[in-house]
Protein backbone atom coordinates (compact mmCIF):
# COMPACT_ATOMS: atom_id res chain seq x y z
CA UNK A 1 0.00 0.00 0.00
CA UNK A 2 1.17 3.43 -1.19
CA UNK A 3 2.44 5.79 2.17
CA UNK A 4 -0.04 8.60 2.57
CA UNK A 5 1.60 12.09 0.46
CA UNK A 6 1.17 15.11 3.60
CA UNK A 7 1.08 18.69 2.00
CA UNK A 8 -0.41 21.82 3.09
CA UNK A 9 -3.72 21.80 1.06
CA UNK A 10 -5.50 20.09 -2.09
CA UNK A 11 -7.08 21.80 -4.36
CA UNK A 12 -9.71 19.16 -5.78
CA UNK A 13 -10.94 20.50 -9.59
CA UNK A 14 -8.34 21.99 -12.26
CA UNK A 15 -11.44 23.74 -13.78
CA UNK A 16 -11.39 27.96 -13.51
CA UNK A 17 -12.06 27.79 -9.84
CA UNK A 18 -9.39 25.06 -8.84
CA UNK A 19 -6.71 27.28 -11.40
CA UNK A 20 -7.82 30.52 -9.66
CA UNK A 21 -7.39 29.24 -6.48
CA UNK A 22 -4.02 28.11 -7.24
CA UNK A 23 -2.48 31.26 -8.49
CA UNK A 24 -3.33 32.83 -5.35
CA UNK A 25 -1.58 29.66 -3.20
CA UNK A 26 1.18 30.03 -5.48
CA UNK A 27 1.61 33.79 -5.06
CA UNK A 28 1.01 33.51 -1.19
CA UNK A 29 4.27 30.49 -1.48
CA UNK A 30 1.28 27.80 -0.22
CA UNK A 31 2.22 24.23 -0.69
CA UNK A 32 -0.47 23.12 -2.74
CA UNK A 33 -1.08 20.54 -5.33
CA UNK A 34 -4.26 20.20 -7.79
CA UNK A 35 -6.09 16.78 -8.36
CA UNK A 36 -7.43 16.89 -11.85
CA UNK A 37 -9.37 13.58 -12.77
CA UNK A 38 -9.51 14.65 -16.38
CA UNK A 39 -6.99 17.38 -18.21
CA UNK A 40 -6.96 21.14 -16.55
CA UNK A 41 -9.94 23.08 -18.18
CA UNK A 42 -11.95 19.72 -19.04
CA UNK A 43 -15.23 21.27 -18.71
CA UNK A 44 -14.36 23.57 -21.17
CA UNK A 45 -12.84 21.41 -23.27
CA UNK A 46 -15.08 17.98 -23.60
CA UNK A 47 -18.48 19.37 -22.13
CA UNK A 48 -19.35 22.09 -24.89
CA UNK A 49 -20.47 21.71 -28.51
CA UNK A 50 -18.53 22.36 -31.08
CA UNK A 51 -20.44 26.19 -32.20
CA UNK A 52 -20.37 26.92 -28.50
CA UNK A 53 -19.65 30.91 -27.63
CA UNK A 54 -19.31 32.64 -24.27
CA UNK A 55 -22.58 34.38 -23.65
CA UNK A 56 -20.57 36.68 -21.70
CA UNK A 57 -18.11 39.61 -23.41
CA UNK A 58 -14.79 38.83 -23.84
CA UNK A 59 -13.79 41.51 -21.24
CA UNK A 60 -15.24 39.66 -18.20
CA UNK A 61 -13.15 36.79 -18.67
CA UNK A 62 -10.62 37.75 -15.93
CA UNK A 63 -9.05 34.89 -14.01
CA UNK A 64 -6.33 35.98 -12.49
CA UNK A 65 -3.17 37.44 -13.14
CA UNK A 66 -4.19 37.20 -16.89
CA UNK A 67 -7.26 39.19 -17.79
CA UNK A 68 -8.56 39.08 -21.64
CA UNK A 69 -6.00 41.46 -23.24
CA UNK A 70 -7.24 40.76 -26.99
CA UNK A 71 -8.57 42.55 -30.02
CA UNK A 72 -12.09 41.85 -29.30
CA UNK A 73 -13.02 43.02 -25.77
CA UNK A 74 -16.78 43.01 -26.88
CA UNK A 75 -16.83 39.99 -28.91
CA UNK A 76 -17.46 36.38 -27.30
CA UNK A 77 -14.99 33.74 -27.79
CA UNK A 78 -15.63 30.11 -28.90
CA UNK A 79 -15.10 27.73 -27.23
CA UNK A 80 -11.65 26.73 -28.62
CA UNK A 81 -10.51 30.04 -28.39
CA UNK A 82 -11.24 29.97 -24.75
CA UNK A 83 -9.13 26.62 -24.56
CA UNK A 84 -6.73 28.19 -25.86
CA UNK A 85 -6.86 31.20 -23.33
CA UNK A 86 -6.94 28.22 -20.40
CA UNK A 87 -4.09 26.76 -22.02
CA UNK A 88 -2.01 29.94 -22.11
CA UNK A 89 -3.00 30.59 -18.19
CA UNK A 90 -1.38 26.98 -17.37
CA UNK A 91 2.16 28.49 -19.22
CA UNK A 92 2.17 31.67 -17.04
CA UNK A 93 2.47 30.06 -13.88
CA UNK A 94 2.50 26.61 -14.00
CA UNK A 95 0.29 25.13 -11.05
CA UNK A 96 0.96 22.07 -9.98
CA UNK A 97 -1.72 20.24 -11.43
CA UNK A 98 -2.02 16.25 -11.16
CA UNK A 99 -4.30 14.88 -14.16
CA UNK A 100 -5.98 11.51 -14.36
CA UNK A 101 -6.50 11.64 -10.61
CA UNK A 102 -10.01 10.76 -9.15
CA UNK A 103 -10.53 11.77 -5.60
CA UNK A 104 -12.89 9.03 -4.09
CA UNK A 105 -13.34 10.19 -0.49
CA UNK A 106 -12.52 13.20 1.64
CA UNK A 107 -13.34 12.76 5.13
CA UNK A 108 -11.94 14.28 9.02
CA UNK A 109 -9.18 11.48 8.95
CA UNK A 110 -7.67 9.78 12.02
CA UNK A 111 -5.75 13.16 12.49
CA UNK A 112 -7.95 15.48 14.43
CA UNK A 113 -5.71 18.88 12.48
CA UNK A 114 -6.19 17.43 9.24
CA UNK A 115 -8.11 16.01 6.28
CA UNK A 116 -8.10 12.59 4.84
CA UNK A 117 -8.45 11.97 0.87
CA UNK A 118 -8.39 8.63 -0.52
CA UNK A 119 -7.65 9.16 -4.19
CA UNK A 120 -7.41 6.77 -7.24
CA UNK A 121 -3.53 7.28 -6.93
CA UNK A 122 -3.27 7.15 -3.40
CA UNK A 123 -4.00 8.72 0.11
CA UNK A 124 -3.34 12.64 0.89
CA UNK A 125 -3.52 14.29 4.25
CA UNK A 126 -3.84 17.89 4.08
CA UNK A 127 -4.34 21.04 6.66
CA UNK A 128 -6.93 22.24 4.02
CA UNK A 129 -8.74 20.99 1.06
CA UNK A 130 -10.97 23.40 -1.52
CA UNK A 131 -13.20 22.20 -3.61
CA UNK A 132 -13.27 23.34 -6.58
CA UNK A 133 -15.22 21.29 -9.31
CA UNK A 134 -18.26 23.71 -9.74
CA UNK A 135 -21.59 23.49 -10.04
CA UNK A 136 -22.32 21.79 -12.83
CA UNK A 137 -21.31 18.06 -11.71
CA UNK A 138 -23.69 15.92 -12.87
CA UNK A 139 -26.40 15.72 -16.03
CA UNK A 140 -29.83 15.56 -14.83
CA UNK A 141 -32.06 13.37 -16.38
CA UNK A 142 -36.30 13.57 -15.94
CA UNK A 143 -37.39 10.09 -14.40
CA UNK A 144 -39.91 10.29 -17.91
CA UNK A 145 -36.66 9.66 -20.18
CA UNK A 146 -36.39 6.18 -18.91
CA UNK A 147 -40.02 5.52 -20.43
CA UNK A 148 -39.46 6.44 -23.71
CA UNK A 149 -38.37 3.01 -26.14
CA UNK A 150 -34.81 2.46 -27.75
CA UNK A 151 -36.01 3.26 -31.71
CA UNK A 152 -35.33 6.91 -30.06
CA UNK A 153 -31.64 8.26 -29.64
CA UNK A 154 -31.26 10.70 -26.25
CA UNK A 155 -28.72 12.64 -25.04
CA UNK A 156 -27.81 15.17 -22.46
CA UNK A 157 -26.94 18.64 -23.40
CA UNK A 158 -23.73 18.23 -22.05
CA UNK A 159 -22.88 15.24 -25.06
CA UNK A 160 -24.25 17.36 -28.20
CA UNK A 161 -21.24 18.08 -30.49
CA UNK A 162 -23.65 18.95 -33.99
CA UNK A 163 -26.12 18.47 -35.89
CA UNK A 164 -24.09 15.74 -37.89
CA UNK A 165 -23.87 13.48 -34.88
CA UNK A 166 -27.69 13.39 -34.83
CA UNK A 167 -29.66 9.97 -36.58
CA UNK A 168 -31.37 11.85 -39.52
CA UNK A 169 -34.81 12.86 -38.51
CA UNK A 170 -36.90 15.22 -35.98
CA UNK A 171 -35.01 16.42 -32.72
CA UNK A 172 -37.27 17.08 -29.94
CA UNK A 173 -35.17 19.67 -27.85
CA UNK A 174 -36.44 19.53 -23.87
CA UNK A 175 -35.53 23.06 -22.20
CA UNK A 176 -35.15 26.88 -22.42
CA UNK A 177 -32.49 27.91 -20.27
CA UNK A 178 -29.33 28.85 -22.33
CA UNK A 179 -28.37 25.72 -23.45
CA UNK A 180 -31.53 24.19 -25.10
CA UNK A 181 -32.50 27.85 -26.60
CA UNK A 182 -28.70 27.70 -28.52
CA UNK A 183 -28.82 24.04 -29.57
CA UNK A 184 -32.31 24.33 -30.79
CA UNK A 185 -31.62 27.45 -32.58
CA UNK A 186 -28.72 25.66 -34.38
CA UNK A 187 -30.52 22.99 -35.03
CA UNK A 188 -32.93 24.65 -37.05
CA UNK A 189 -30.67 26.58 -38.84
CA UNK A 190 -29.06 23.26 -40.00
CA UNK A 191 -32.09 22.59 -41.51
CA UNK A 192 -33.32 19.70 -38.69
CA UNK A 193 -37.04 19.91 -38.39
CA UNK A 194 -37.09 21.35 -34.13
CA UNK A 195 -39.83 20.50 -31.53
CA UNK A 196 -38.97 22.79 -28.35
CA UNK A 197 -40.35 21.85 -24.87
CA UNK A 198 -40.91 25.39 -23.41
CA UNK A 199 -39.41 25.72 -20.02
CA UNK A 200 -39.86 28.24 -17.34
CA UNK A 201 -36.58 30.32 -18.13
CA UNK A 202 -36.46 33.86 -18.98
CA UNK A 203 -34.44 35.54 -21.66
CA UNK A 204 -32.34 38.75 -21.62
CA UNK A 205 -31.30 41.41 -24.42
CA UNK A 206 -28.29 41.40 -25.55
CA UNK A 207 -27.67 44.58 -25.57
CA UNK A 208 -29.36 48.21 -24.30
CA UNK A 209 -28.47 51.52 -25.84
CA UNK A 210 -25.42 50.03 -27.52
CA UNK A 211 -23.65 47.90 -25.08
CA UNK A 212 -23.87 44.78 -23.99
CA UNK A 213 -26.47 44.23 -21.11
CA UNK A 214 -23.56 42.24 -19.46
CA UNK A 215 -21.93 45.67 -19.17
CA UNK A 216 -24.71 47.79 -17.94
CA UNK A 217 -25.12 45.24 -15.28
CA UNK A 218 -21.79 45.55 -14.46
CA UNK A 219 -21.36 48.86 -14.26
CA UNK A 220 -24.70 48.99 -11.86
CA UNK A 221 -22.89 46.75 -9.77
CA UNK A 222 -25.77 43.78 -10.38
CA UNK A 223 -22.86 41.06 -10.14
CA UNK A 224 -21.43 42.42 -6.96
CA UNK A 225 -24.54 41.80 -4.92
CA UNK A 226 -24.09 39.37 -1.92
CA UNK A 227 -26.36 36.13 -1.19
CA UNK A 228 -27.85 37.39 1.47
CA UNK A 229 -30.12 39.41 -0.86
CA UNK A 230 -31.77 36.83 -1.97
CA UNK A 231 -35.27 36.99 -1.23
CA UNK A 232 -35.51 33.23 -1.41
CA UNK A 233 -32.59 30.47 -1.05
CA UNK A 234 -33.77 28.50 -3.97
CA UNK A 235 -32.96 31.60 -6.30
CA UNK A 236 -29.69 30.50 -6.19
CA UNK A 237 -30.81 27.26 -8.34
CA UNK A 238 -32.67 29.32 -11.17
CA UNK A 239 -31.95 28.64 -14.37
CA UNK A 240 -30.07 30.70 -16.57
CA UNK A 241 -31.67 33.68 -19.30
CA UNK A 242 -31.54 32.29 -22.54
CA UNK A 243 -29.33 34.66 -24.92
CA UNK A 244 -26.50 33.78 -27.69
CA UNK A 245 -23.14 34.52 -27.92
CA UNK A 246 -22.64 33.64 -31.43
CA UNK A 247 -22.58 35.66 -34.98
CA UNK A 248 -21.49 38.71 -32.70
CA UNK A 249 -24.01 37.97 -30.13
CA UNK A 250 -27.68 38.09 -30.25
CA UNK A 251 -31.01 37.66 -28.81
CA UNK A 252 -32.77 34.22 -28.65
CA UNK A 253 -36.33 34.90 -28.57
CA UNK A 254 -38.77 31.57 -28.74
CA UNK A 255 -41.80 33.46 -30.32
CA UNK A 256 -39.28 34.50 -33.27
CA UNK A 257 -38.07 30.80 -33.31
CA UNK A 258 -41.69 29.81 -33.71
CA UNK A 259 -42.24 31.99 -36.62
CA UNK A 260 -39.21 31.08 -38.23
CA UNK A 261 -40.55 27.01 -38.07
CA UNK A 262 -39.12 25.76 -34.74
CA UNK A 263 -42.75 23.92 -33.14
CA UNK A 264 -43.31 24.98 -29.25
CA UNK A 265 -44.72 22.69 -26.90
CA UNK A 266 -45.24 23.01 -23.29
CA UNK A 267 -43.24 21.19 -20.61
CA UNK A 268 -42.83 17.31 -20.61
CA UNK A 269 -44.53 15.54 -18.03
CA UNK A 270 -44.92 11.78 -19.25
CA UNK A 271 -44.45 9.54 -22.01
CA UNK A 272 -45.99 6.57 -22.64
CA UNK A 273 -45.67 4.11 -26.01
CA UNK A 274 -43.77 6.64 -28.03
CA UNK A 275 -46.36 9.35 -27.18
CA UNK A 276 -45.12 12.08 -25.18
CA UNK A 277 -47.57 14.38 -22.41
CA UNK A 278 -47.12 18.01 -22.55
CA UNK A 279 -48.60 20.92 -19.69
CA UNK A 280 -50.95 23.19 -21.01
CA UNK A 281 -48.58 26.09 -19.85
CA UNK A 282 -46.82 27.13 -23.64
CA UNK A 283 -48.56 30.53 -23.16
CA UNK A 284 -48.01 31.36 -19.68
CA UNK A 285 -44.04 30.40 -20.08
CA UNK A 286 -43.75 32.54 -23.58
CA UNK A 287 -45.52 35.75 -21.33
CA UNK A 288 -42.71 34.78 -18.22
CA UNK A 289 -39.80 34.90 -20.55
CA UNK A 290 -41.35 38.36 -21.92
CA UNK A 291 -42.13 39.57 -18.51
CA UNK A 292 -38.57 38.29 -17.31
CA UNK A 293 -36.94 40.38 -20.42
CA UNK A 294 -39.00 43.46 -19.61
CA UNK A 295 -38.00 43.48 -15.93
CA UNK A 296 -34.58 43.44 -16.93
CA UNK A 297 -34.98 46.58 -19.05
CA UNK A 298 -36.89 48.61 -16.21
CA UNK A 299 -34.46 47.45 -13.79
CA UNK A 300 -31.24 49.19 -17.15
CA UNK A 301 -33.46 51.97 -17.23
CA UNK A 302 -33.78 53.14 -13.60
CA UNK A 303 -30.07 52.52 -13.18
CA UNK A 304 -29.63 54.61 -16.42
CA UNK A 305 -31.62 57.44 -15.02
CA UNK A 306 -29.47 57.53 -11.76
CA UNK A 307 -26.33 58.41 -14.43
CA UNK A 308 -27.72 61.17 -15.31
CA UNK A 309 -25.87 60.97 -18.78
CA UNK A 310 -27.38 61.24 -21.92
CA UNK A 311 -27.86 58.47 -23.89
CA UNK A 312 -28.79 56.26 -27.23
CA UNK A 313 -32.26 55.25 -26.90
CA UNK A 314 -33.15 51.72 -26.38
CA UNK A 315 -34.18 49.68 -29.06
CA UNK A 316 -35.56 46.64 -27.10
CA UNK A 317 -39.01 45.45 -27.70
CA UNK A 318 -41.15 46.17 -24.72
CA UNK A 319 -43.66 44.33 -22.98
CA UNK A 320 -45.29 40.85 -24.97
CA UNK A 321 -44.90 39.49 -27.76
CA UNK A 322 -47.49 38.57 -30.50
CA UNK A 323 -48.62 35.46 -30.16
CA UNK A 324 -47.20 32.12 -32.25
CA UNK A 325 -48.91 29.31 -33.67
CA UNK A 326 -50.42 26.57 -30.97
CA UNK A 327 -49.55 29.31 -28.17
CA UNK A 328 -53.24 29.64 -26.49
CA UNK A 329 -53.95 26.34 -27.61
CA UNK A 330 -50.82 23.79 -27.25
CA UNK A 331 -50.06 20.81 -28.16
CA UNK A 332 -51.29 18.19 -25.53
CA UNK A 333 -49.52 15.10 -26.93
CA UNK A 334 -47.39 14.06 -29.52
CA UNK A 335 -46.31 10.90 -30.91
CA UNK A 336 -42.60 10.82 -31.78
CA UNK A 337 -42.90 8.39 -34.54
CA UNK A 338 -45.76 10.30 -36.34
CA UNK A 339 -43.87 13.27 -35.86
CA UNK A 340 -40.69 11.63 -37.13
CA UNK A 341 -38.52 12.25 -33.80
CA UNK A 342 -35.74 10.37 -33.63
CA UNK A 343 -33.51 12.30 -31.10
CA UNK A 344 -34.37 13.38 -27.67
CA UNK A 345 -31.48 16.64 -26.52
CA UNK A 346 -31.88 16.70 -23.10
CA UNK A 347 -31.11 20.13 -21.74
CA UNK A 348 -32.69 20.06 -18.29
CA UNK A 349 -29.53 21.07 -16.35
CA UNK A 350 -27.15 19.44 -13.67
CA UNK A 351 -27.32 18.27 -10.20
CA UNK A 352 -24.72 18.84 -7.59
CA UNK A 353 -22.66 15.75 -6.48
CA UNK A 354 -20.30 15.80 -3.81
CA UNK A 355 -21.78 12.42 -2.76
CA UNK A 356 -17.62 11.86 -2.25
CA UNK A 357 -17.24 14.62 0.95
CA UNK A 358 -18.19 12.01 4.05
CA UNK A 359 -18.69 15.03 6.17
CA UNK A 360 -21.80 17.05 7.67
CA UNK A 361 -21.78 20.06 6.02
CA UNK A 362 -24.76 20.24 3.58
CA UNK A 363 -27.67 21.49 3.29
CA UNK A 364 -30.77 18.93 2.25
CA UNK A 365 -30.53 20.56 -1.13
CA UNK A 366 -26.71 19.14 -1.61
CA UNK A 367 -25.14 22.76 -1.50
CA UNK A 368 -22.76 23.05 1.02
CA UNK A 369 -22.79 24.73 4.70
CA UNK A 370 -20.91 28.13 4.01
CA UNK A 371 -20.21 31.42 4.24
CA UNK A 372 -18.09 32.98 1.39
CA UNK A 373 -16.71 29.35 0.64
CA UNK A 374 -15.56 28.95 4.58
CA UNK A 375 -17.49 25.81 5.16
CA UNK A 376 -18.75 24.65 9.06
CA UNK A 377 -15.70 22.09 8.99
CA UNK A 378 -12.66 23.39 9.72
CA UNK A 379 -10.14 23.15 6.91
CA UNK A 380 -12.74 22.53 3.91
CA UNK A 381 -13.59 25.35 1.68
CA UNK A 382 -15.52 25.88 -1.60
CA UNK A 383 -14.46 28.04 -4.47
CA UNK A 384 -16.10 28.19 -7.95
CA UNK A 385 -19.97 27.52 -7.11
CA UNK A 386 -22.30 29.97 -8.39
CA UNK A 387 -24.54 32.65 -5.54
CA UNK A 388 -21.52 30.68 -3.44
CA UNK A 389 -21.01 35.13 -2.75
CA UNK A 390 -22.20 36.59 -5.13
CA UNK A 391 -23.83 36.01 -8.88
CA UNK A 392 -20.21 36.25 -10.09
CA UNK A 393 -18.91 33.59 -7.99
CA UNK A 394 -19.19 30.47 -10.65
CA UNK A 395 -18.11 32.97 -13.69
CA UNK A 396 -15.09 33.50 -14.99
CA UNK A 397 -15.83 37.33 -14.19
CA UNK A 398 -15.79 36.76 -10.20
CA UNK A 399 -14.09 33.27 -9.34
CA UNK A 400 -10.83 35.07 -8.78
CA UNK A 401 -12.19 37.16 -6.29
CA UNK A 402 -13.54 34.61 -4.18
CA UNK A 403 -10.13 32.44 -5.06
CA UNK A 404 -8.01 35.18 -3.30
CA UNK A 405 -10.17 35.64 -0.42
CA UNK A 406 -10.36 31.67 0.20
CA UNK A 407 -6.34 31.50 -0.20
CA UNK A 408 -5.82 34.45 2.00
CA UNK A 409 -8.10 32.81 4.78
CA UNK A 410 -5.74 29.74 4.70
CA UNK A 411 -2.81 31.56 4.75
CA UNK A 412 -3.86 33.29 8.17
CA UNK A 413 -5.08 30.32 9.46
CA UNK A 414 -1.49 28.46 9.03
CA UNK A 415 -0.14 31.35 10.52
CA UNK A 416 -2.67 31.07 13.84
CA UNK A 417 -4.05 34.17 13.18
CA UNK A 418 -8.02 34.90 13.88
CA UNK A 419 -9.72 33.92 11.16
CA UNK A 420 -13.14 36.25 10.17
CA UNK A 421 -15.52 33.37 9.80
CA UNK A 422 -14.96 29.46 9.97
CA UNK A 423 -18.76 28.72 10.58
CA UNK A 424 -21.58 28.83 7.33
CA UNK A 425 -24.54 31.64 7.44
């Protein structure tokens, strides 16, 4: 049996967060090492199709020590460019990543000072551990997808490459949040015939009086709000606006989809013989992803009026939409052989997983017991999570922020100093 490797603290996750976290370590002259399972930046990598674009400006990708310095500050890079960017932030500092390492079990270890992690290449005690694989962990699946027969293909959002991977036929696309809005759209621009089960996401313009709603939000210090805000705990599990980074960026809007041939249905609910059940509720979540949209603009425009400054007027849209074929009157079921489906894109999100953490500090939802990323056991911290601060926390925007403040609180506590908070809110 391999002798347990000591060091000061274990980064689990070579993702954004885990990277982030250990250019601060290595700034601060931590001894730290990174346990990658896959290759550093795999998310980015393996997990996104092949047209994918940030749906975020070039500018806020700012990890740190090497903020986007290109030609294109407005722009939003694909996703190999952004590999590339990953792969150029390895080369400026060199963390000391391990790759094809699974970590299996972290847990309080036999040591009452430190942490135990049982990994596929061995055991690692550590004064501190952060984890750092993010928030989207593991594809979630509806129960109704295991009642659907073999003659139709399905896949998660997170395996779609392109439309040429796809059996020839229909594609039945089931969600709205920014995901299933891109990959339908590109679908049906490919020429696929699209069926589109309607979630209950929003959508947001892409840009307001000539910039980049991103921006205005920004500069109205939207991203800097703190989790305790919230007016609810679960609205740090809502989904995300639906909007495109693509073609220069753009605005996905489902009713123009429907015009343009892409068929809207409700949301799934059951399946049974190749037939598919649908919710009545097409119309009601077409008006929410209006009234979601227009509550963004009001929210531009009052922060606009505080400036003072004259400006461009806005362009958007306002309030909702005409209505679309089938809208008042939806499509109750559907059979997916008389509508020639053949391929079910699942694109109904991700479940947290850290299943692997033998340790009481969750909540019954799976997210952990925190408070900016100090967890309630001494030692453990989370970086990289999103609302794990603030809305920034799980973009490459903000994860530096919370990276430094993490790596900072570990350096104090080597040194015995009082620590500002070791307990969660």
């Amino acid at each position: 049996m391999a002798a347990t490797e000591t060091v000061d603290v274990v980064v689990v996750g070579a993702g954004q967060a885990g990277l982030a976290t250990s250019f601060h370590l290595t700034q601060q002259g931590v001894d730290h090492v990174v346990l990658e399972r896959d290759r550093a930046a795999h998310a980015w990598r393996a997990q996104r199709w092949d047209s994918f674009c940030l749906v975020t400006p070039n500018w806020t990708v700012q990890l740190p020590g090497f903020a986007y310095d290109g030609p294109d500050p407005d722009g939003y890079m694909k996703r190999d460019e952004l590999v590339a960017y990953f792969e150029r932030y390895l080369e400026s500092f060199n963390p000391p990543v391990r790759t094809g390492v699974r970590v299996e079990s972290l847990d309080a270890g036999p040591d009452n000072d430190r942490l135990r992690l049982t990994a596929s290449e061995g055991t690692f005690s550590a004064r501190s551990v952060v984890v750092a694989t993010g928030s989207f962990q593991h594809p979630k699946l509806p129960a109704v997808a295991q009642s659907l027969g073999a003659d139709v293909a399905q896949l998660h959002s997170i395996a779609y490459k392109n439309p040429e991977q796809l059996p020839a036929g229909a594609v039945l696309v089931v969600g709205t949040g920014q995901s299933g809005a891109q990959i339908a759209e590109e679908l049906h621009e490919s020429g696929r015939d699209v069926f589109l089960s309607v979630g209950r996401c929003g959508r947001v313009p892409r840009r307001y009086r000539g910039k980049d709603t991103v921006w205005w939000g920004f500069q109205g210090g939207a991203f800097d709000r703190t989790v305790d805000s919230l007016k609810s705990p679960a609205e740090k599990f809502a989904c995300h606006p639906h909007v495109s980074g693509r073609n220069g960026g753009h605005d996905i809007n489902l009713r123009q989809l429907a015009r343009d041939g892409v068929r809207l249905l409700g949301r799934l609910q059951g399946a049974e013989a190749g037939t598919i059940r649908l919710a009545p509720d097409l119309e009601e979540n077409l008006r929410k992803a209006d009234e979601f949209a227009e509550s963004i603009l009001k929210q531009l425009d009052e922060g606009v009026a505080k400036l003072g400054l004259p400006l461009p007027e806005d362009m958007n849209p306002r309030g909702i939409g005409a209505a679309v074929p089938n809208e008042a009157d939806p499509i109750r079921e559907l059979s997916l052989r008389g509508a020639d489906i053949t391929t079910i894109v699942w694109a109904t999100g991700y479940q947290l997983d850290f299943s692997w953490i033998r340790l009481p500090i969750f909540e019954a939802t799976g997210y952990p017991l925190q408070r900016r990323g100090i967890s309630s056991q001494p030692g453990v911290y989370f970086v990289g999570l999103e609302w794990l601060h603030k809305p920034k926390s799980g973009l490459l925007l903000g994860v530096g922020e919370d990276a430094a403040y993490i790596a900072s609180t570990i350096t104090t506590r080597a040194h015995g100093k009082p620590m500002e908070m070791e307990a969660p809110a």
